[in-house]
PDB file of N, CA and C in Angstrom:
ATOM      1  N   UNK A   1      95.314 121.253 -63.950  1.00  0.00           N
ATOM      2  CA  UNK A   1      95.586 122.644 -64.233  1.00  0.00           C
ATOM      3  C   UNK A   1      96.627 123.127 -63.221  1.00  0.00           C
ATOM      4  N   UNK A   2      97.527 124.010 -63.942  1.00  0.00           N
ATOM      5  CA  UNK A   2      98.955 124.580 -62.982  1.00  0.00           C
ATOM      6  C   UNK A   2      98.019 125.361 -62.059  1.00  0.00           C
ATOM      7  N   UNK A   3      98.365 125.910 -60.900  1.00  0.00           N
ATOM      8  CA  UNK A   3      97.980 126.582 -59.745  1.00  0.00           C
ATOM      9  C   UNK A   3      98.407 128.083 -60.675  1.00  0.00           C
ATOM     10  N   UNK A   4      99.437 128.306 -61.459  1.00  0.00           N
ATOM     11  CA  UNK A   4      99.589 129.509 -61.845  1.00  0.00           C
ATOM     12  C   UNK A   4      98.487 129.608 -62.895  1.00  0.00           C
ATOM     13  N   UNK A   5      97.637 128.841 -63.677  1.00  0.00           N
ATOM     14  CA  UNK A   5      96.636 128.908 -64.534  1.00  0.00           C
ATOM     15  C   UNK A   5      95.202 129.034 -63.206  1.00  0.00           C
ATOM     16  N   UNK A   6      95.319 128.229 -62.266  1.00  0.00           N
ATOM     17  CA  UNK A   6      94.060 128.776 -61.283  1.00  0.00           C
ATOM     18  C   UNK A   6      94.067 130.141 -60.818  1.00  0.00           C
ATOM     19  N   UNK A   7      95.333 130.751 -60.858  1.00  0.00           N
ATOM     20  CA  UNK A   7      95.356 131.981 -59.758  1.00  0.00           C
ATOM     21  C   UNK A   7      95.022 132.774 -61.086  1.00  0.00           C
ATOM     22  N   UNK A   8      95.523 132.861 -62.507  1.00  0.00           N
ATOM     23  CA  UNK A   8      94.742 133.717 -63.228  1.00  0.00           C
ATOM     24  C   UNK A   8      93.099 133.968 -63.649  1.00  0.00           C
ATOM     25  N   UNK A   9      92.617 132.500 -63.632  1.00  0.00           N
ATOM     26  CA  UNK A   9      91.088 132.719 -63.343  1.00  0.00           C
ATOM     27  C   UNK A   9      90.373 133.534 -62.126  1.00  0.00           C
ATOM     28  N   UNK A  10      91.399 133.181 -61.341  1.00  0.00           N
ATOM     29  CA  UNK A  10      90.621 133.663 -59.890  1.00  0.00           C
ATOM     30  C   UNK A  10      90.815 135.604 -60.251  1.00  0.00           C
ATOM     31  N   UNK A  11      91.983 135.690 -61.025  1.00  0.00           N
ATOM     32  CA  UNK A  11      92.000 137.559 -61.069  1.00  0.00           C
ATOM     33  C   UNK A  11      90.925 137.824 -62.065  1.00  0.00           C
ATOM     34  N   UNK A  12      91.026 136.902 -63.155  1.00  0.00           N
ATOM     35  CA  UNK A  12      89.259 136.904 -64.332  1.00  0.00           C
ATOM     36  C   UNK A  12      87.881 137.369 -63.642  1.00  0.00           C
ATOM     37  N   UNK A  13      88.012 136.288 -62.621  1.00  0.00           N
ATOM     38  CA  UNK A  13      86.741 136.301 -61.611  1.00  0.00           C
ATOM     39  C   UNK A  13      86.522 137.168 -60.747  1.00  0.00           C
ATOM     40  N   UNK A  14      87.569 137.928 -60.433  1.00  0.00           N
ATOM     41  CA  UNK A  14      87.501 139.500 -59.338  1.00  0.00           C
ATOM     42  C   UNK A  14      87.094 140.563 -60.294  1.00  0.00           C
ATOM     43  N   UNK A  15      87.972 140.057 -61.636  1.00  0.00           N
ATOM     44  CA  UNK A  15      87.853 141.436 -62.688  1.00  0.00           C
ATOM     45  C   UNK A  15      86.552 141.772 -63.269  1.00  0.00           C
ATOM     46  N   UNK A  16      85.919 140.089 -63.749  1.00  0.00           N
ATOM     47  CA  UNK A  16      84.415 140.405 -64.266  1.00  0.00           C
ATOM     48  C   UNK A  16      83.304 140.901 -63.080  1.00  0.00           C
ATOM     49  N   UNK A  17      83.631 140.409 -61.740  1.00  0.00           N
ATOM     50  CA  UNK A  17      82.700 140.840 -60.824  1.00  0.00           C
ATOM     51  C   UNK A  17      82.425 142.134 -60.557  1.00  0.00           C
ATOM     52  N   UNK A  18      83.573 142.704 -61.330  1.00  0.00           N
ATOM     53  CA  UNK A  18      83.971 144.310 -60.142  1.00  0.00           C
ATOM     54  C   UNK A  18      83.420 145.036 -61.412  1.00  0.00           C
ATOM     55  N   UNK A  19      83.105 144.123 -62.844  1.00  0.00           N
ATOM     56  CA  UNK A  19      82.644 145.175 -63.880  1.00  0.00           C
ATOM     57  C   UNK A  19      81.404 145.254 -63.774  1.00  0.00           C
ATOM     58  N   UNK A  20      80.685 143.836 -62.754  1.00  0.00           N
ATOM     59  CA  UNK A  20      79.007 143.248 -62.746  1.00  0.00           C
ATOM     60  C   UNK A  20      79.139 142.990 -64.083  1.00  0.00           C
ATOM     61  N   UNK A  21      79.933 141.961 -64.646  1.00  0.00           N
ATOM     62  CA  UNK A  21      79.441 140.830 -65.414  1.00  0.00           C
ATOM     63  C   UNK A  21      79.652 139.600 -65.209  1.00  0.00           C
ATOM     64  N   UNK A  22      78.781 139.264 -64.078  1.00  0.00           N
ATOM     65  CA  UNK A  22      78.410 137.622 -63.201  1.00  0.00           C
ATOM     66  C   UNK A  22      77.776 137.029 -64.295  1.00  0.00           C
ATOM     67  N   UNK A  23      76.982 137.779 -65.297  1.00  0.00           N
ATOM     68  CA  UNK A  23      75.788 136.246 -66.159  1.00  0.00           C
ATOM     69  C   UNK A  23      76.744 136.039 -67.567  1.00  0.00           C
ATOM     70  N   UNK A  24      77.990 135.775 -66.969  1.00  0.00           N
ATOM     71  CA  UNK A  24      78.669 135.586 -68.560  1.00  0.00           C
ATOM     72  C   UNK A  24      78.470 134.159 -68.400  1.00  0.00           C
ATOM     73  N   UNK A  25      79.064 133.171 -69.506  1.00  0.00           N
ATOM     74  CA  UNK A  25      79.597 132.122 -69.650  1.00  0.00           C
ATOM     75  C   UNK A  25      81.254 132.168 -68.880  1.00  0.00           C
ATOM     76  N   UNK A  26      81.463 133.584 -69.336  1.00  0.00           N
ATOM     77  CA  UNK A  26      83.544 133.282 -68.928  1.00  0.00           C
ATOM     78  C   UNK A  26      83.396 133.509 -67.881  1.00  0.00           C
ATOM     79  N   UNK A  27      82.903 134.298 -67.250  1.00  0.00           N
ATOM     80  CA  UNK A  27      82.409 134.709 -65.378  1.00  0.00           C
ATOM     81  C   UNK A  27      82.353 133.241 -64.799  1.00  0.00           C
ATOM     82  N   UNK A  28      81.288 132.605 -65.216  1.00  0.00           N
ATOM     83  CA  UNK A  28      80.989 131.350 -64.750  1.00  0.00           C
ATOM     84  C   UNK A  28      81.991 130.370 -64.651  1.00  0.00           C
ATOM     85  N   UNK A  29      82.942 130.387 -65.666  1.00  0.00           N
ATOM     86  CA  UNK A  29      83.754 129.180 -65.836  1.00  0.00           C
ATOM     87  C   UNK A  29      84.690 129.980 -64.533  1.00  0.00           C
ATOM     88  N   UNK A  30      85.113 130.674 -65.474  1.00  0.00           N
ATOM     89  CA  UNK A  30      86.676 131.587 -64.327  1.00  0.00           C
ATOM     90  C   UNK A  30      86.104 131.249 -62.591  1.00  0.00           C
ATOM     91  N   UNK A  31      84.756 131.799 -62.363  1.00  0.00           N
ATOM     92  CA  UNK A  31      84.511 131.668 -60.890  1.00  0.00           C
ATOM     93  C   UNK A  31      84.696 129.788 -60.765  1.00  0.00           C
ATOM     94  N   UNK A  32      83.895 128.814 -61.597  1.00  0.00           N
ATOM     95  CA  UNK A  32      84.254 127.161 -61.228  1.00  0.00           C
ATOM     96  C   UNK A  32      85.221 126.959 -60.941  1.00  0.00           C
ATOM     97  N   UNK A  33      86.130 127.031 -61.503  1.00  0.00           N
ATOM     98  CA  UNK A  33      87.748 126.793 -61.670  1.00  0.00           C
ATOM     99  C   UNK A  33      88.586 127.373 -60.462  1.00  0.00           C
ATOM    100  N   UNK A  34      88.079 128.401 -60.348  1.00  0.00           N
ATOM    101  CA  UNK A  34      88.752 129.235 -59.162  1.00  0.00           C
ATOM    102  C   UNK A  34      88.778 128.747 -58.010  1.00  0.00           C
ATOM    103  N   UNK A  35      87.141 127.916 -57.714  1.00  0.00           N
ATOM    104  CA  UNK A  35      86.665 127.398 -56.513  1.00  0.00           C
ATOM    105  C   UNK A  35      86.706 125.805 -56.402  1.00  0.00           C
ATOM    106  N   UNK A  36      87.881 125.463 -57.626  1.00  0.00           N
ATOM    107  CA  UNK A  36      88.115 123.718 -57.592  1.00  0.00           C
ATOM    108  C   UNK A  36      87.240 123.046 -58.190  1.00  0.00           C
ATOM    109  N   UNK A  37      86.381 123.603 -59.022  1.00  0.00           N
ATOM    110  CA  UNK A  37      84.973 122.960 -59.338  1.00  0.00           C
ATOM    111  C   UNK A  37      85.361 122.321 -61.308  1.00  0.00           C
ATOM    112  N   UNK A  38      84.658 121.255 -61.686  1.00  0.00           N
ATOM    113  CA  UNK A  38      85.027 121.174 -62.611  1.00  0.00           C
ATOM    114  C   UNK A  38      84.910 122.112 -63.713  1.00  0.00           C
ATOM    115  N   UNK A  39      85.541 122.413 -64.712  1.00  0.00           N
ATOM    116  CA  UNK A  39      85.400 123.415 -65.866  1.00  0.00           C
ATOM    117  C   UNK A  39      84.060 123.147 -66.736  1.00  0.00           C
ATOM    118  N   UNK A  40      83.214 124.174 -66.323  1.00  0.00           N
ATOM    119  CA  UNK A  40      81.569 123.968 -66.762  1.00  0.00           C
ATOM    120  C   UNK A  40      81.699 123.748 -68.747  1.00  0.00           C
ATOM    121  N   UNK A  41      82.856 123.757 -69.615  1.00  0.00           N
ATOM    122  CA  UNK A  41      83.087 124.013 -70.677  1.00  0.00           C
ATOM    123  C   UNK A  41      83.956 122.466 -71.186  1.00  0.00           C
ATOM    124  N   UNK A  42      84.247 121.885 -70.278  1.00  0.00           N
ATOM    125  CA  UNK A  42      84.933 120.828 -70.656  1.00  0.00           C
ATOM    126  C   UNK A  42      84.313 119.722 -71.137  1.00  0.00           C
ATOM    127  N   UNK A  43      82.525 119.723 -71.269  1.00  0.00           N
ATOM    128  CA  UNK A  43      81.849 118.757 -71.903  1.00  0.00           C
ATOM    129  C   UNK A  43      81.770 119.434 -73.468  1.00  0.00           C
ATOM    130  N   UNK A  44      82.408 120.533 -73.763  1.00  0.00           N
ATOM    131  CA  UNK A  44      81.820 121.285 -75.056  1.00  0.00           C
ATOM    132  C   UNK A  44      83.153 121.506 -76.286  1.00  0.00           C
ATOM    133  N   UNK A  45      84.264 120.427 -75.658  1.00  0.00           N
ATOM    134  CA  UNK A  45      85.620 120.475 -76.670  1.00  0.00           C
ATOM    135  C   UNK A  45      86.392 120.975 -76.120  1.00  0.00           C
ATOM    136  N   UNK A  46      86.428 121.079 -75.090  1.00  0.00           N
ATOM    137  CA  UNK A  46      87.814 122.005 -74.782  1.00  0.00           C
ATOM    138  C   UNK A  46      88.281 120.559 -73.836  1.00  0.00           C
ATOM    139  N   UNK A  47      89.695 120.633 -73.916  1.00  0.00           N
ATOM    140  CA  UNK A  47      90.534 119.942 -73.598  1.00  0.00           C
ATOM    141  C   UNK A  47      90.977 120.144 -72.253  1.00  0.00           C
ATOM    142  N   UNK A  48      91.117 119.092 -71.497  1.00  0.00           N
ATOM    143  CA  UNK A  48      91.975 119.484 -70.745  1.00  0.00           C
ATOM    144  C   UNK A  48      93.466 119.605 -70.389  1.00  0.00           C
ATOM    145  N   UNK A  49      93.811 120.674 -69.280  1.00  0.00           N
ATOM    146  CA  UNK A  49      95.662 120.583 -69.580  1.00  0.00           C
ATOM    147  C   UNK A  49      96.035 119.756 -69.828  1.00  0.00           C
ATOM    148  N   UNK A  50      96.829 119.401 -70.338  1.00  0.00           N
ATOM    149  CA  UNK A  50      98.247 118.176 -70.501  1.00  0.00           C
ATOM    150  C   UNK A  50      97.734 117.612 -71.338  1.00  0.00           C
ATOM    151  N   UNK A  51      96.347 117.518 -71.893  1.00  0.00           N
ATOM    152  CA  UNK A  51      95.869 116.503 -72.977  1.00  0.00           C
ATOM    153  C   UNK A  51      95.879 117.144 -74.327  1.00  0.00           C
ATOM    154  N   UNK A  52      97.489 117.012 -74.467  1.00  0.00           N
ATOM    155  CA  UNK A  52      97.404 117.531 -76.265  1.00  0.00           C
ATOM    156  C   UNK A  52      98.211 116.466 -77.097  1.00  0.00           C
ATOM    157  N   UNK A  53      97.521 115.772 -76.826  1.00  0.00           N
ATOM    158  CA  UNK A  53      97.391 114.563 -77.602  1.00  0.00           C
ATOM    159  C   UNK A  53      97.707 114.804 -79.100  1.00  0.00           C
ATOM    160  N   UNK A  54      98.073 114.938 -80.280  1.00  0.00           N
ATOM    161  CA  UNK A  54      97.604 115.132 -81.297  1.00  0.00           C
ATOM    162  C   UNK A  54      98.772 114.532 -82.443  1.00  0.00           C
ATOM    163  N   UNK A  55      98.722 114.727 -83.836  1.00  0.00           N
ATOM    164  CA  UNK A  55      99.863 114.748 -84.822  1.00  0.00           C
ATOM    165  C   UNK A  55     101.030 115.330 -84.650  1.00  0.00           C
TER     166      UNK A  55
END
């Protein structure tokens, strides 16, 4: 993932906190990602960057 795609999670993750919505799913991911952690969503189809593999 580009560092310019981390630094927008990390503003996700200030934005949902500051609304107090920590028990999301997107809260959760945005805060993983932010903190280097793997993407809690990437066992569920979602791809990762650069892997667009396709037709």
């Amino acid at each position: 993932m580009h560092q310019s795609e981390i630094n927008n999670w990390i503003r996700v993750a200030a934005r949902l906190e500051a609304a107090g919505l920590t028990e999301t799913m997107f809260y959760q991911r945005a805060r993983a990602i932010s903190l280097g952690e793997p993407d809690p969503l990437q066992g569920f189809g979602v791809e990762a960057d650069g892997d667009q593999s396709g037709p």
